[in-house]
C-alpha atoms as a PDB file:
ATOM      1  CA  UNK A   1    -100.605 -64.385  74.612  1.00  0.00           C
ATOM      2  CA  UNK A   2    -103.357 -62.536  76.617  1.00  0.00           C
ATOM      3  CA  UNK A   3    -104.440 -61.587  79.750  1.00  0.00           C
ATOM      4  CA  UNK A   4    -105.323 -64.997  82.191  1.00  0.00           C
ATOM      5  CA  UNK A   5    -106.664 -65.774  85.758  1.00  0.00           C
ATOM      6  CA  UNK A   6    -104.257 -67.405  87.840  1.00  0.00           C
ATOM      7  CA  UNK A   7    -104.851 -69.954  90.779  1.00  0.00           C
ATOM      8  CA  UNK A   8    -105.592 -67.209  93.071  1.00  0.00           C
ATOM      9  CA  UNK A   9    -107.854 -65.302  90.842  1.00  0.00           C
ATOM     10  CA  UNK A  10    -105.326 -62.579  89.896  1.00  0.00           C
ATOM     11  CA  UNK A  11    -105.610 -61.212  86.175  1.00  0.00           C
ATOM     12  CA  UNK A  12    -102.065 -61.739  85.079  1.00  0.00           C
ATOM     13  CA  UNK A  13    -100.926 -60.170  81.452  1.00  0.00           C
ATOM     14  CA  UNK A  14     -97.473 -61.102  80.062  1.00  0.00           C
ATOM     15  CA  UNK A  15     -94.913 -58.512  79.606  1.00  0.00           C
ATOM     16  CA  UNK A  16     -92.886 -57.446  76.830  1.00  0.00           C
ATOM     17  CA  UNK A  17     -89.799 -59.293  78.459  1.00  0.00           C
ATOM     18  CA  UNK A  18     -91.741 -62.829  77.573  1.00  0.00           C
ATOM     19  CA  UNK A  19     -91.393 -62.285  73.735  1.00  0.00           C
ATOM     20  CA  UNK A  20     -87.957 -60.183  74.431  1.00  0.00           C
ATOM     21  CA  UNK A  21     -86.261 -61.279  77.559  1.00  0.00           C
ATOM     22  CA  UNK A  22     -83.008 -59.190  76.660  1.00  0.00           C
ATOM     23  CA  UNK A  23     -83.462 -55.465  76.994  1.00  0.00           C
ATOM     24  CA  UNK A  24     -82.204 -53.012  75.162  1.00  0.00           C
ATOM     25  CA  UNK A  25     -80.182 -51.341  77.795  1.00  0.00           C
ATOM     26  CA  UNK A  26     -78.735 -55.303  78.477  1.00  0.00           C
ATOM     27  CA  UNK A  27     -77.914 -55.823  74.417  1.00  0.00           C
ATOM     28  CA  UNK A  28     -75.829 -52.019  74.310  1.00  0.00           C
ATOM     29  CA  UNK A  29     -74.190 -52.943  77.768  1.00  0.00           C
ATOM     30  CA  UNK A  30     -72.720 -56.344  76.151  1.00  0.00           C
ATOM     31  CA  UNK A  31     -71.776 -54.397  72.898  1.00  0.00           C
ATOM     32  CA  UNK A  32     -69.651 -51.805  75.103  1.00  0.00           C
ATOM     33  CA  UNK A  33     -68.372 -54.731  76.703  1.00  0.00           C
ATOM     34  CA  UNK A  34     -67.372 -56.512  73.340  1.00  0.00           C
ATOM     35  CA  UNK A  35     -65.640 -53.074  72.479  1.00  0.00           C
ATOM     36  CA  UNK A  36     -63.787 -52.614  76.304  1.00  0.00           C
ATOM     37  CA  UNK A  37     -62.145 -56.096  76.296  1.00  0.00           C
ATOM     38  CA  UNK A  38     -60.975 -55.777  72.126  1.00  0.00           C
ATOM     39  CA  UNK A  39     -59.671 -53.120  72.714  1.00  0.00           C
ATOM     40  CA  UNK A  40     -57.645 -53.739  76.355  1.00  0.00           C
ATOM     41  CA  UNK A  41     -56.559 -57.261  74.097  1.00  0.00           C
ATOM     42  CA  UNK A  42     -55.140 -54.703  71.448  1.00  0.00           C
ATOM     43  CA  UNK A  43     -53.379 -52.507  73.625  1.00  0.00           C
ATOM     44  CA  UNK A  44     -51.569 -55.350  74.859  1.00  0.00           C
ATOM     45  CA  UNK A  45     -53.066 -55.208  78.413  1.00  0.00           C
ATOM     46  CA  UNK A  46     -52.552 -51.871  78.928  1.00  0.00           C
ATOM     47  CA  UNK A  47     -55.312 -50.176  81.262  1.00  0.00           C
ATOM     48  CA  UNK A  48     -55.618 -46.539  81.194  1.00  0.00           C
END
């Protein structure tokens, strides 16, 4: 996908986010999530 003129005339150019809408920061955030809830299930429900 390239570059395109929209109704108004504006030059518009996809992102990166079109061909990868989930950023890296987003993918590590739900890993450490996946990791925080195991391991609160494994302790039993023990916080802290």
């Amino acid at each position: 996908m390239g570059c395109h003129d929209d109704v108004s005339g504006v030059v518009r150019c996809p992102g990166p986010w079109l061909h990868n809408p989930v950023s890296a920061r987003d993918k590590d955030n739900q890993r450490l999530l996946t990791l925080i809830r195991d391991s609160y299930s494994l302790s039993g429900g023990v916080y802290g």
